[in-house]
Protein backbone atom coordinates (compact mmCIF):
# COMPACT_ATOMS: atom_id res chain seq x y z
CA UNK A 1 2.20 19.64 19.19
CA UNK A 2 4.99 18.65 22.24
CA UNK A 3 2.01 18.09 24.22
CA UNK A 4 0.67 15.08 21.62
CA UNK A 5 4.18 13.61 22.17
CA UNK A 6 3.89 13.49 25.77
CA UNK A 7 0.73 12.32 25.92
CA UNK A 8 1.60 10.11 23.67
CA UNK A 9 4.99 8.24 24.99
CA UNK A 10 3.03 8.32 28.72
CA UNK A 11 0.28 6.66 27.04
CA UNK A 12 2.69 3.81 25.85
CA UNK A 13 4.56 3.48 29.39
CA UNK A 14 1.87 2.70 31.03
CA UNK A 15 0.14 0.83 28.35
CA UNK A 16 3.40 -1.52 28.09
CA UNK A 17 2.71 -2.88 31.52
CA UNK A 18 -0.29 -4.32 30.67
CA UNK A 19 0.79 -7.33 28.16
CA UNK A 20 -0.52 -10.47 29.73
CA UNK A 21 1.48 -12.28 27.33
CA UNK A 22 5.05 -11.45 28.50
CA UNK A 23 6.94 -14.04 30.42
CA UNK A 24 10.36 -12.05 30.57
CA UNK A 25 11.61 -7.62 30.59
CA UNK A 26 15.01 -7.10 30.65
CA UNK A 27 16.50 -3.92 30.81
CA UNK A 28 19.15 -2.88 28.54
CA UNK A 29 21.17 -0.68 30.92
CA UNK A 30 20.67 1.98 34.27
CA UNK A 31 20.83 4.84 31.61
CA UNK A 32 18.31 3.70 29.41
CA UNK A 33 15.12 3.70 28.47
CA UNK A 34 14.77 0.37 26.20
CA UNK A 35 13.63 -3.34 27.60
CA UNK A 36 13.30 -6.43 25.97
CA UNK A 37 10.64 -8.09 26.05
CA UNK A 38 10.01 -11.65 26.07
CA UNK A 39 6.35 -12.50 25.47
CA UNK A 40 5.00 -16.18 24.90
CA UNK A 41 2.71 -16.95 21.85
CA UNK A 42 0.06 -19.98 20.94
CA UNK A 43 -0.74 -20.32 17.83
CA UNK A 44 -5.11 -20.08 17.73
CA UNK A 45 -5.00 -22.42 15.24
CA UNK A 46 -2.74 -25.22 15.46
CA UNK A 47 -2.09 -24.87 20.02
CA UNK A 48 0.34 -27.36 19.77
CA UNK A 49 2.70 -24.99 18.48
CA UNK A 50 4.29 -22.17 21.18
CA UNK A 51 6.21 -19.24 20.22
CA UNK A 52 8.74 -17.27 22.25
CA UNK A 53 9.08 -13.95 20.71
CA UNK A 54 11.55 -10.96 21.68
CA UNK A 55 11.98 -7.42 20.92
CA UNK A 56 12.88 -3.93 22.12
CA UNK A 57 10.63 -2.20 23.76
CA UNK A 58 11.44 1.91 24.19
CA UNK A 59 9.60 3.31 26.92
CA UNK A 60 9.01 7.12 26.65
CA UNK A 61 10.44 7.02 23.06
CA UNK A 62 8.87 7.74 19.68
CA UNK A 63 11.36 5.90 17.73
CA UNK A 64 10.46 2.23 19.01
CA UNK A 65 12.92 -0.41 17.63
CA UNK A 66 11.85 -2.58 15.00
CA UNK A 67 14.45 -5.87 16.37
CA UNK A 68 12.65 -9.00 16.86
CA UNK A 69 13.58 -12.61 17.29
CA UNK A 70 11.18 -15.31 17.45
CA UNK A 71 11.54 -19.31 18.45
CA UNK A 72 8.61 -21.65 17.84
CA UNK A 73 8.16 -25.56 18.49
CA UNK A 74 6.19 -28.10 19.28
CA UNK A 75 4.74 -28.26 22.74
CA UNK A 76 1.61 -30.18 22.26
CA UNK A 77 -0.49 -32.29 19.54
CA UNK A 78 -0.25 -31.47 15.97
CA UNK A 79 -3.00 -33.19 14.31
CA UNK A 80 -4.25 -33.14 10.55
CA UNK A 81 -7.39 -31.46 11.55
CA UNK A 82 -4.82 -28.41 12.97
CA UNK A 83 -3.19 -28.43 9.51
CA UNK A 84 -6.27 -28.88 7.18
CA UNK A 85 -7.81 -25.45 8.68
CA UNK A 86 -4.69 -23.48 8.02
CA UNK A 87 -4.13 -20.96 5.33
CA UNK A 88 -1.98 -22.73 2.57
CA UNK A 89 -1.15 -19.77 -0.01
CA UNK A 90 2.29 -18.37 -0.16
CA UNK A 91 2.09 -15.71 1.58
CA UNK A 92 0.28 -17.64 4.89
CA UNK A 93 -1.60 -16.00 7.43
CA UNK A 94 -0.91 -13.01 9.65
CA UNK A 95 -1.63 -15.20 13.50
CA UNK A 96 -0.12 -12.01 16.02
CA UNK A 97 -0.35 -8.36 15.27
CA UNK A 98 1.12 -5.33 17.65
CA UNK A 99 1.52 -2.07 17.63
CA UNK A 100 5.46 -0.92 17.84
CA UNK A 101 4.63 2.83 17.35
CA UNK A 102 2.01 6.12 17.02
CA UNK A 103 3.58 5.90 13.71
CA UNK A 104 1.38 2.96 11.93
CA UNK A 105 4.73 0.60 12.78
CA UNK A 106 3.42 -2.95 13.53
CA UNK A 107 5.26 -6.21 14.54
CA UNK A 108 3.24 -9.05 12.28
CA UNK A 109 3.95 -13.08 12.93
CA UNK A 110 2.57 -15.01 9.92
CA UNK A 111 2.24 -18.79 9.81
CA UNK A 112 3.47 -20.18 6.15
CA UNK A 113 2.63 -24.00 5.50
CA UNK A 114 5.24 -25.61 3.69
CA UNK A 115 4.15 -28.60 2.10
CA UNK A 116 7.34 -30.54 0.93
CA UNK A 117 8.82 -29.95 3.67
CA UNK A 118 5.94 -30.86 6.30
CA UNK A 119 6.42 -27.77 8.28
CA UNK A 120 5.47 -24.71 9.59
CA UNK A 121 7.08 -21.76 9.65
CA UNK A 122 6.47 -18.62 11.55
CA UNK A 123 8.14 -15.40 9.91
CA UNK A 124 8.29 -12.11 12.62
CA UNK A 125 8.63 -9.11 10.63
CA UNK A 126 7.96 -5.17 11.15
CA UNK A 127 6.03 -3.22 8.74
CA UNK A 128 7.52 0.14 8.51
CA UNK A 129 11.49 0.03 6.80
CA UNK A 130 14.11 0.99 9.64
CA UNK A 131 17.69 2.13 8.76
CA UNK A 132 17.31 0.94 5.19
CA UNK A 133 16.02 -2.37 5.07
CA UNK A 134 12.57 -4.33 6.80
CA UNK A 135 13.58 -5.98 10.51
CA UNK A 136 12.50 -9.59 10.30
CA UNK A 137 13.35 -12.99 11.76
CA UNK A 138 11.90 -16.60 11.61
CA UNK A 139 11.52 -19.87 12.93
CA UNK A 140 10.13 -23.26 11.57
CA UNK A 141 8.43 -26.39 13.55
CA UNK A 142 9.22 -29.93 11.31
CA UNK A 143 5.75 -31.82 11.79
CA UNK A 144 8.20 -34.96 11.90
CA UNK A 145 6.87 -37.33 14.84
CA UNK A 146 3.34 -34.91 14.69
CA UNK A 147 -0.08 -36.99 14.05
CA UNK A 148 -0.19 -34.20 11.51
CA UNK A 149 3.10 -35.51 9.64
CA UNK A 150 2.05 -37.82 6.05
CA UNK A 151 4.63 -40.61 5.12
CA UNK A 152 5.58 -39.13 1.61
CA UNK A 153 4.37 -41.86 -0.79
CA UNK A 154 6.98 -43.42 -3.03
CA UNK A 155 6.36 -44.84 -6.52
């Protein structure tokens, strides 16, 4: 059984290196085995959007934290098109998925359209309930000043 572990948190180490995605690591302390990572994100389906997302990575632990933050905005063109092939239910679409743990622990970013507003918003969350409660954190992008934005008609 201590043998799985091993295997295990060495399989992770060297499997954390290899995240083509990440544009920052920094360590939490000489002493330590936790990072954070800072990894950038496109959205597939609307580009324009970017996503900076962070959390703590522990190398050669089990227990990998569940803390995320996430930033998102514009950094291209928005169009209609972009918006009109989105998922528009409440509950959005699931647009980056990772693994946090051998436990079944994920990290999830969904992308939730909301309509009055003209925005989108991007929701982090973990799956798996740490210390009492469900880690999550989010970010929205106003489609303001986007070809995707629609003058609200007035009566």
């Amino acid at each position: 059984m201590r043998k799985k572990y091993i295997l295990a948190a060495v399989a992770a180490l060297l499997l954390s290196g290899c995240d083509n995605n990440e544009v920052g690591d920094v360590s939490l302390g000489l002493f330590t085995t936790k990072d954070i990572k800072i990894e950038v994100l496109a959205d597939p389906l609307v580009p324009g959007v970017t996503c900076h997302m962070s959390n703590v990575v522990a190398n050669l632990n089990l227990a990998d934290p569940s803390d995320m933050s996430i930033s998102c905005r514009q950094t291209g063109e928005v169009t209609q098109a972009m918006i009109t092939s989105i998922d528009k239910s409440k509950s959005g679409e699931v647009v980056f998925k990772k693994s946090k743990s051998i436990f079944l622990k994920s990290l999830k970013i969904r992308r939730i359209y909301d309509e009055q507003s003209q925005s989108l918003l991007y929701l982090a969350y973990s799956t798996k309930e740490t210390s009492g409660s469900y880690k999550h954190a989010m970010s929205t992008v106003p489609l303001w000043g986007t070809l995707a934005y629609q003058a609200p008609i007035t009566p």
